[in-house]
PDB file of N, CA and C in Angstrom:
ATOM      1  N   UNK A   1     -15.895 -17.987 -41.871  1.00  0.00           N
ATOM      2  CA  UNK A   1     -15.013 -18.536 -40.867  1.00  0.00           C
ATOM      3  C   UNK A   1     -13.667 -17.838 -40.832  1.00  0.00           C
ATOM      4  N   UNK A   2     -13.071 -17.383 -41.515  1.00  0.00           N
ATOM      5  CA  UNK A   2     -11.939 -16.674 -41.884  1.00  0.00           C
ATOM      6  C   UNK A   2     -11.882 -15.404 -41.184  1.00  0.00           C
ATOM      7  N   UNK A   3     -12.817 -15.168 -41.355  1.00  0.00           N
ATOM      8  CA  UNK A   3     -12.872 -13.713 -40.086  1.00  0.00           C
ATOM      9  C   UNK A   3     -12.917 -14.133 -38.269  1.00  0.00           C
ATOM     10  N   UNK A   4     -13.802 -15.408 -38.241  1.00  0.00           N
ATOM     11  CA  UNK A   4     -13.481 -15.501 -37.145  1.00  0.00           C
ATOM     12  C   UNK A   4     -12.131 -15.899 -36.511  1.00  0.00           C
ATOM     13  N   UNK A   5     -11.395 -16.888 -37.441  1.00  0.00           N
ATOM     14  CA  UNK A   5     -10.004 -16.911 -36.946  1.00  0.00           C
ATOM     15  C   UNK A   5      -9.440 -15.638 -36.830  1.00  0.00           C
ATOM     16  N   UNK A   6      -9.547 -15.095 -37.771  1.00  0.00           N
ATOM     17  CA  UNK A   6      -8.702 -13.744 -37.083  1.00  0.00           C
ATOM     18  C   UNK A   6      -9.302 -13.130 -36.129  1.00  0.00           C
ATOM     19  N   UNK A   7     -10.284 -12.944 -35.843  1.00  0.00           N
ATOM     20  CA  UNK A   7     -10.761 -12.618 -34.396  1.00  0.00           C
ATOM     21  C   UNK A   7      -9.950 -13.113 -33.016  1.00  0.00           C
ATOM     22  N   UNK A   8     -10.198 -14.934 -33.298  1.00  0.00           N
ATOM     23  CA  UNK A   8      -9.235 -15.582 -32.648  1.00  0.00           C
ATOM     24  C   UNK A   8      -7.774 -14.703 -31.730  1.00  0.00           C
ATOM     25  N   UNK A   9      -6.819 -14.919 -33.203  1.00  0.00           N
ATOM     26  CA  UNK A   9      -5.844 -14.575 -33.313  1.00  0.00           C
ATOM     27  C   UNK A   9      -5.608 -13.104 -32.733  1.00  0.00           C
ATOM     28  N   UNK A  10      -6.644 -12.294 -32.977  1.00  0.00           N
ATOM     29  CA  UNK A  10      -6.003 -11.522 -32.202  1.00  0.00           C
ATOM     30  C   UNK A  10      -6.298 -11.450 -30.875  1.00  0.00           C
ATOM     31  N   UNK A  11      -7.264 -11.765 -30.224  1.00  0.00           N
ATOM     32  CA  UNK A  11      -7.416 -12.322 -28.879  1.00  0.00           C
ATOM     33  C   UNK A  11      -6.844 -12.733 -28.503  1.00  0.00           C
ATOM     34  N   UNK A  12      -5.924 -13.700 -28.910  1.00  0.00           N
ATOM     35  CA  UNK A  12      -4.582 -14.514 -28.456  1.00  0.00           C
ATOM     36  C   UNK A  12      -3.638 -13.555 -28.289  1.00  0.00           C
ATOM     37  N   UNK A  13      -2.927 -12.521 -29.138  1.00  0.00           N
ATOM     38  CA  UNK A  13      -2.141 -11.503 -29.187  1.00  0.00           C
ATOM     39  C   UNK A  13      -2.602 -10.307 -27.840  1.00  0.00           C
ATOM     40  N   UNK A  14      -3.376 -10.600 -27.630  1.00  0.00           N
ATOM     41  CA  UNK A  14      -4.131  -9.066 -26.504  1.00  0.00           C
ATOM     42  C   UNK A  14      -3.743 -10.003 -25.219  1.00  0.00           C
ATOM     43  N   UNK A  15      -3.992 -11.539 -25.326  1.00  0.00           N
ATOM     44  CA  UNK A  15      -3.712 -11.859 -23.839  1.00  0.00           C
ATOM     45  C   UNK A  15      -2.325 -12.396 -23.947  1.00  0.00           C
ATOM     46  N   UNK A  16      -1.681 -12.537 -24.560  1.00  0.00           N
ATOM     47  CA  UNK A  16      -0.094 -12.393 -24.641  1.00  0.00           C
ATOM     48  C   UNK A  16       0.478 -11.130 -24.101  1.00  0.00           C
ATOM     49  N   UNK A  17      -0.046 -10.178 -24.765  1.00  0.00           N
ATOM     50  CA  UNK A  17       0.652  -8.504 -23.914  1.00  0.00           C
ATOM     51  C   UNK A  17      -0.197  -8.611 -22.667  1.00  0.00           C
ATOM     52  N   UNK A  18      -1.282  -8.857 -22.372  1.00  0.00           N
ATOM     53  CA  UNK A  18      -1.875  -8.755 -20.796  1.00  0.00           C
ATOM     54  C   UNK A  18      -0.997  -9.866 -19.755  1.00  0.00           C
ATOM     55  N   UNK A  19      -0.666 -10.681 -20.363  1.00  0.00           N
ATOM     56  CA  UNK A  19      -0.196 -11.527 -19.704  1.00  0.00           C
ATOM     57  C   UNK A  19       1.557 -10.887 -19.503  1.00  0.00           C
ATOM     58  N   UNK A  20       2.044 -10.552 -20.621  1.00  0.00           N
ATOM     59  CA  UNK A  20       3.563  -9.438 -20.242  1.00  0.00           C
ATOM     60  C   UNK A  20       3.227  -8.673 -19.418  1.00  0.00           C
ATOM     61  N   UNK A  21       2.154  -7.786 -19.202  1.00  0.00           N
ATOM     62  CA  UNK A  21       1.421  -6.633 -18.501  1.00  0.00           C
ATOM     63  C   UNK A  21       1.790  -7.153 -17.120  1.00  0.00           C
ATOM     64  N   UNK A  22       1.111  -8.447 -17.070  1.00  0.00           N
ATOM     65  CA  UNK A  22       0.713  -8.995 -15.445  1.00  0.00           C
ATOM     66  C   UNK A  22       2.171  -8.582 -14.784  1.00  0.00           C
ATOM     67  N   UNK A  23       3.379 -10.232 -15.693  1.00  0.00           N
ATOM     68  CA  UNK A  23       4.528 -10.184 -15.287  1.00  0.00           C
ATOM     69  C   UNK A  23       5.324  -9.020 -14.764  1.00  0.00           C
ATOM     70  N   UNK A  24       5.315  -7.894 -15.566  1.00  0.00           N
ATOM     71  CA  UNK A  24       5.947  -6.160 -15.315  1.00  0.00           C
ATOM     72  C   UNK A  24       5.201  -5.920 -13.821  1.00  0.00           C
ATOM     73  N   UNK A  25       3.934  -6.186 -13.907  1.00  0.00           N
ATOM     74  CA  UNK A  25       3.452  -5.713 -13.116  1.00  0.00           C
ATOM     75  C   UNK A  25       3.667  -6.267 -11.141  1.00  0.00           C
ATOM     76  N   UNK A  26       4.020  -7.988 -11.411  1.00  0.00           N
ATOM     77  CA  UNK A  26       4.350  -8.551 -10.754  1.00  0.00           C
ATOM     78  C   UNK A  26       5.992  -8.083  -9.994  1.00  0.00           C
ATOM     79  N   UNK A  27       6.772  -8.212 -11.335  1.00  0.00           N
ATOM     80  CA  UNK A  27       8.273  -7.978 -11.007  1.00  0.00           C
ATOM     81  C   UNK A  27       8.103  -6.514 -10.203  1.00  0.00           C
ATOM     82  N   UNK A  28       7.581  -5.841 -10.252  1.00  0.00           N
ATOM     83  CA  UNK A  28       7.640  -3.886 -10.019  1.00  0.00           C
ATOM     84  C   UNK A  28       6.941  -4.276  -8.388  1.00  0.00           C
ATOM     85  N   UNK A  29       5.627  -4.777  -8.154  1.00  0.00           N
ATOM     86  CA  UNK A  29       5.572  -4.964  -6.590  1.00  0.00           C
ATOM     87  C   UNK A  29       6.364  -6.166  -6.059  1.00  0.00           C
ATOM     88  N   UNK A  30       7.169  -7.067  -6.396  1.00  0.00           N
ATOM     89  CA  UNK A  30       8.143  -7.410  -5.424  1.00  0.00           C
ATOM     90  C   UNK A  30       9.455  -6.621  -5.694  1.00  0.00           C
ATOM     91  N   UNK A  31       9.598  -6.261  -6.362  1.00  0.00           N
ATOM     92  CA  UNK A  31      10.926  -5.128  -6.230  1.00  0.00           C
ATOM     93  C   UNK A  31      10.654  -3.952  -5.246  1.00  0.00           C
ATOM     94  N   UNK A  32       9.451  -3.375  -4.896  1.00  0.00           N
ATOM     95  CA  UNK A  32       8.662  -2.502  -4.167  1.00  0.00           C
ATOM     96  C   UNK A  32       8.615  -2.901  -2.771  1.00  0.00           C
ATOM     97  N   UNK A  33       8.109  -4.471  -2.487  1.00  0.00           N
ATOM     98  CA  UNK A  33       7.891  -5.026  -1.878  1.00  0.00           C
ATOM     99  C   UNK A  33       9.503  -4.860  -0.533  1.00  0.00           C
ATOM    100  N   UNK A  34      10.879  -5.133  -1.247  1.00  0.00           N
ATOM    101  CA  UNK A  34      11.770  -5.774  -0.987  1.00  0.00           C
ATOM    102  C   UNK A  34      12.201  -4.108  -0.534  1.00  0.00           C
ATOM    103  N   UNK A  35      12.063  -3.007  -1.732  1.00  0.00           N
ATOM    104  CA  UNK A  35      12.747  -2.172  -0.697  1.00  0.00           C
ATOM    105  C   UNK A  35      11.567  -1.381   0.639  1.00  0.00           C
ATOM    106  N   UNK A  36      10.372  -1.614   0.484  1.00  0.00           N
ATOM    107  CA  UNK A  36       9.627  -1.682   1.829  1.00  0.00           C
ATOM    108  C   UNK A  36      10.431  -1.523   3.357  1.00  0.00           C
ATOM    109  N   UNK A  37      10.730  -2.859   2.978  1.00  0.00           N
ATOM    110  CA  UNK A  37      11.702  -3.380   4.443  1.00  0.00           C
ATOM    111  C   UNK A  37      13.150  -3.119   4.561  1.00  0.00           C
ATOM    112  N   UNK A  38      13.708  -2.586   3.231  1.00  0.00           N
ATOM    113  CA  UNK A  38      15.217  -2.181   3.281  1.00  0.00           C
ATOM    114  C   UNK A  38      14.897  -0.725   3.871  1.00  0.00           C
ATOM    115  N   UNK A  39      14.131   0.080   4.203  1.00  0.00           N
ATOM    116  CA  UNK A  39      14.156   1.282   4.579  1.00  0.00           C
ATOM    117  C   UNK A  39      14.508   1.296   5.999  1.00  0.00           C
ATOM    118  N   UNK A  40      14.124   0.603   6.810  1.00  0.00           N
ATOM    119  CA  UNK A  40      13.728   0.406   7.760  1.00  0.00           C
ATOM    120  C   UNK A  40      12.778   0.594   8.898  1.00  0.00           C
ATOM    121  N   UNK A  41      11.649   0.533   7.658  1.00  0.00           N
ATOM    122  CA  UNK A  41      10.142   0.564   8.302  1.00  0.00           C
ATOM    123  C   UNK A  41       9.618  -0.474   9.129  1.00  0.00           C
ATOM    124  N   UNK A  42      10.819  -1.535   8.908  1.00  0.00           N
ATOM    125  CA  UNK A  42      10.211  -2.737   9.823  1.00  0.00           C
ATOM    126  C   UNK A  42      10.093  -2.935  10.986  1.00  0.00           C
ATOM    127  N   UNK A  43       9.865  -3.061  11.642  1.00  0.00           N
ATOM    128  CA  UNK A  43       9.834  -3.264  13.626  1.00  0.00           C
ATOM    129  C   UNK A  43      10.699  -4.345  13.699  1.00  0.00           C
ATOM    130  N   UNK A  44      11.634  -3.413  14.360  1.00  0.00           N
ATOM    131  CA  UNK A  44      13.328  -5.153  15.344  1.00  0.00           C
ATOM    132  C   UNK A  44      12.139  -5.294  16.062  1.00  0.00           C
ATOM    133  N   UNK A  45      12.814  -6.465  16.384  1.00  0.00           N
ATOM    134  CA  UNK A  45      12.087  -7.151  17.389  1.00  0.00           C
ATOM    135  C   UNK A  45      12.677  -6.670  19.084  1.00  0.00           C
ATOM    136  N   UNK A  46      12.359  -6.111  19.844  1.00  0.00           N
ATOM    137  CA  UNK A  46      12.733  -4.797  20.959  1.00  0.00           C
ATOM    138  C   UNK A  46      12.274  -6.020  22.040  1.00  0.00           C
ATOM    139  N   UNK A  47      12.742  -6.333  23.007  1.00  0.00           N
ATOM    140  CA  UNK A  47      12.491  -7.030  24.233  1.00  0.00           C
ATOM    141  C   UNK A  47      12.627  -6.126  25.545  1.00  0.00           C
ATOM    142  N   UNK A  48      12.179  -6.047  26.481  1.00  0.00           N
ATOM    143  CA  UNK A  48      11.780  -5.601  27.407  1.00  0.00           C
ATOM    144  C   UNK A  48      12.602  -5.946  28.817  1.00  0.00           C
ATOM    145  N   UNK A  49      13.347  -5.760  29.690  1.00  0.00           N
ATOM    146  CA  UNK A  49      13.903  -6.418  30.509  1.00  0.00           C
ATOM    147  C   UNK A  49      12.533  -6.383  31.715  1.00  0.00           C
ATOM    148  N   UNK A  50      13.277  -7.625  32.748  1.00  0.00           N
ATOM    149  CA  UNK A  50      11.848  -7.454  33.514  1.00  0.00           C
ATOM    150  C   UNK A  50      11.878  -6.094  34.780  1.00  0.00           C
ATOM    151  N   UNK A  51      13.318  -5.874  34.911  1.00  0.00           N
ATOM    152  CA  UNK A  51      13.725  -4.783  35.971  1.00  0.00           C
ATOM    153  C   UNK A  51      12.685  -3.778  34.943  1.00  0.00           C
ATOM    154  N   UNK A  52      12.734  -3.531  33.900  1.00  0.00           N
ATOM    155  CA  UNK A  52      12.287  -1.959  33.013  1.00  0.00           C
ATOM    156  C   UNK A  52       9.942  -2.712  33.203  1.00  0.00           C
ATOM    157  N   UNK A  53       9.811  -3.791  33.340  1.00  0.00           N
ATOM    158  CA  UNK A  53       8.452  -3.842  33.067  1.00  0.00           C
ATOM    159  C   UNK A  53       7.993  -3.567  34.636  1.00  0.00           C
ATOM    160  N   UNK A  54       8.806  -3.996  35.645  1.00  0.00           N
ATOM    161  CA  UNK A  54       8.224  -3.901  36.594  1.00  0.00           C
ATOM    162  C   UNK A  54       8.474  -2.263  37.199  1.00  0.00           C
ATOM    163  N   UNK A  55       9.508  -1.375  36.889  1.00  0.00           N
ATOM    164  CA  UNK A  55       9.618  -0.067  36.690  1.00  0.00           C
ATOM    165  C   UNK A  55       7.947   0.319  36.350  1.00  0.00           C
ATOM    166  N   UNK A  56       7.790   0.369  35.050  1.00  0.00           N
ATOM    167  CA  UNK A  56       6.808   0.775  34.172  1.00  0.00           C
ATOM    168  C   UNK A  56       5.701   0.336  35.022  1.00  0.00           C
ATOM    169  N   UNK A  57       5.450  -0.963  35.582  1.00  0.00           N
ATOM    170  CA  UNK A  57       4.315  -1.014  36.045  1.00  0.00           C
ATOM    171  C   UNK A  57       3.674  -0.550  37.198  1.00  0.00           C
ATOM    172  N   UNK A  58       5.026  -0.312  38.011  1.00  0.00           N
ATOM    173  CA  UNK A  58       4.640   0.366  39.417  1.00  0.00           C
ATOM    174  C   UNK A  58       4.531   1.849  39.087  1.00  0.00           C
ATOM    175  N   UNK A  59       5.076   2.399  38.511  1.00  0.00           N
ATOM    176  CA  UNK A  59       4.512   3.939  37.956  1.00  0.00           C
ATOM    177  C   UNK A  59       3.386   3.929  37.316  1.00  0.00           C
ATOM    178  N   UNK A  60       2.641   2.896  36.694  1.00  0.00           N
ATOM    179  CA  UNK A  60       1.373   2.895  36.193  1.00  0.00           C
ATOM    180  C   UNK A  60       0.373   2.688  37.496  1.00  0.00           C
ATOM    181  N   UNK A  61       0.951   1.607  38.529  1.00  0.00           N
ATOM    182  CA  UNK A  61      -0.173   1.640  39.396  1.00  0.00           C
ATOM    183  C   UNK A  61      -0.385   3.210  40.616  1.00  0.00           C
ATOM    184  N   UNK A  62       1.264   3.887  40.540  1.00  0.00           N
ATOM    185  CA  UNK A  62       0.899   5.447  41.312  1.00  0.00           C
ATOM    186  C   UNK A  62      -0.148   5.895  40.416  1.00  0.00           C
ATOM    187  N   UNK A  63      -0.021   6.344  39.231  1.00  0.00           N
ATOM    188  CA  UNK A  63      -0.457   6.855  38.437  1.00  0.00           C
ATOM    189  C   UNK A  63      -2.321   6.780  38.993  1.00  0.00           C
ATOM    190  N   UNK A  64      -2.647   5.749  38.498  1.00  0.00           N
ATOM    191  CA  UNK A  64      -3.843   5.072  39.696  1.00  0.00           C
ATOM    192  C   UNK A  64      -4.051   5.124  40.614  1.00  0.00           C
ATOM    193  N   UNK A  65      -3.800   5.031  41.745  1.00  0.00           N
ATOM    194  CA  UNK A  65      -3.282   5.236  43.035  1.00  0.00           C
ATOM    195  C   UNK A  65      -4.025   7.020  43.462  1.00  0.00           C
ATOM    196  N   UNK A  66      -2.872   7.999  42.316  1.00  0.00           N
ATOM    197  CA  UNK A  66      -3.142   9.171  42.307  1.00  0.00           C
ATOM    198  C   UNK A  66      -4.542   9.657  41.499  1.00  0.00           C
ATOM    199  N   UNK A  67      -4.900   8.745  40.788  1.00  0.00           N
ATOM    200  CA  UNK A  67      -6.401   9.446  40.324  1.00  0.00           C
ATOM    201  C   UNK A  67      -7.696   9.160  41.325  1.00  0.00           C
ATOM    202  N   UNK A  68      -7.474   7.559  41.752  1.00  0.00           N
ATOM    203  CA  UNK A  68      -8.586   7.268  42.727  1.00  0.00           C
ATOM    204  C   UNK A  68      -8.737   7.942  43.936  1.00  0.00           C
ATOM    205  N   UNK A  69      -7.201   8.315  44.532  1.00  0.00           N
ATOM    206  CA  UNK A  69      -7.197   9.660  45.462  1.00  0.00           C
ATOM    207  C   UNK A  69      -7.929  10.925  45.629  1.00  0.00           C
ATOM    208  N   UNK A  70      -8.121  11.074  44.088  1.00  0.00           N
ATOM    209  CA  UNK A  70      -8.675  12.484  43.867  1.00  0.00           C
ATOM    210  C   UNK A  70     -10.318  12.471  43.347  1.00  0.00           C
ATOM    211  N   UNK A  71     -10.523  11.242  42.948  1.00  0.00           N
ATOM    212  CA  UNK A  71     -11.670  10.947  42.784  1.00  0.00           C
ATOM    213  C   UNK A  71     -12.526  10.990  44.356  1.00  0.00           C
ATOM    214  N   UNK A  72     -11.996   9.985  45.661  1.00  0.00           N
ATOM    215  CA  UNK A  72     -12.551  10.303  46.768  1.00  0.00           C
ATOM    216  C   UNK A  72     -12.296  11.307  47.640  1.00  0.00           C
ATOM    217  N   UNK A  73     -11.330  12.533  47.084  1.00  0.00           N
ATOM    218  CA  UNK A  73     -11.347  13.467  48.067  1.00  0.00           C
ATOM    219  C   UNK A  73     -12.824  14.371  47.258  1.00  0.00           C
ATOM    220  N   UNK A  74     -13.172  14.605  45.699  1.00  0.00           N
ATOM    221  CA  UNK A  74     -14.126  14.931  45.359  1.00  0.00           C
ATOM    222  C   UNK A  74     -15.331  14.555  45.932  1.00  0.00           C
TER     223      UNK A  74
END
């Protein structure tokens, strides 16, 4: 039996450092995490006016306009 406690025991000691392991490992991706978004990889939030969508959309429908043109002169 004496051997198996120490077996025990050190099993206990291996998931004590795995368990420090985790923590390091935890603290390092939210520190990672945090400068992610300090770079400024994040997307502002960009709004659209409606004068600029309805711009955009009537040049999308020439755009159309000009392919179906060329489709029935083919």
């Amino acid at each position: 039996m004496a051997n198996l406690s120490g077996v025990v025991r050190e099993l206990r000691k291996e998931r004590q450092r795995a368990k420090r392991q985790m923590e390091q490992i935890d603290a390092a991706l939210a520190a990672l995490g945090r400068l992610h978004y300090r770079d400024g990889n994040r997307r502002k939030g960009h709004t659209m006016s409606a004068a600029a969508r309805r711009k955009i959309a009537a040049a999308q429908r020439a755009r159309w306009a000009k392919m179906k043109s060329r489709k029935k002169a083919a």
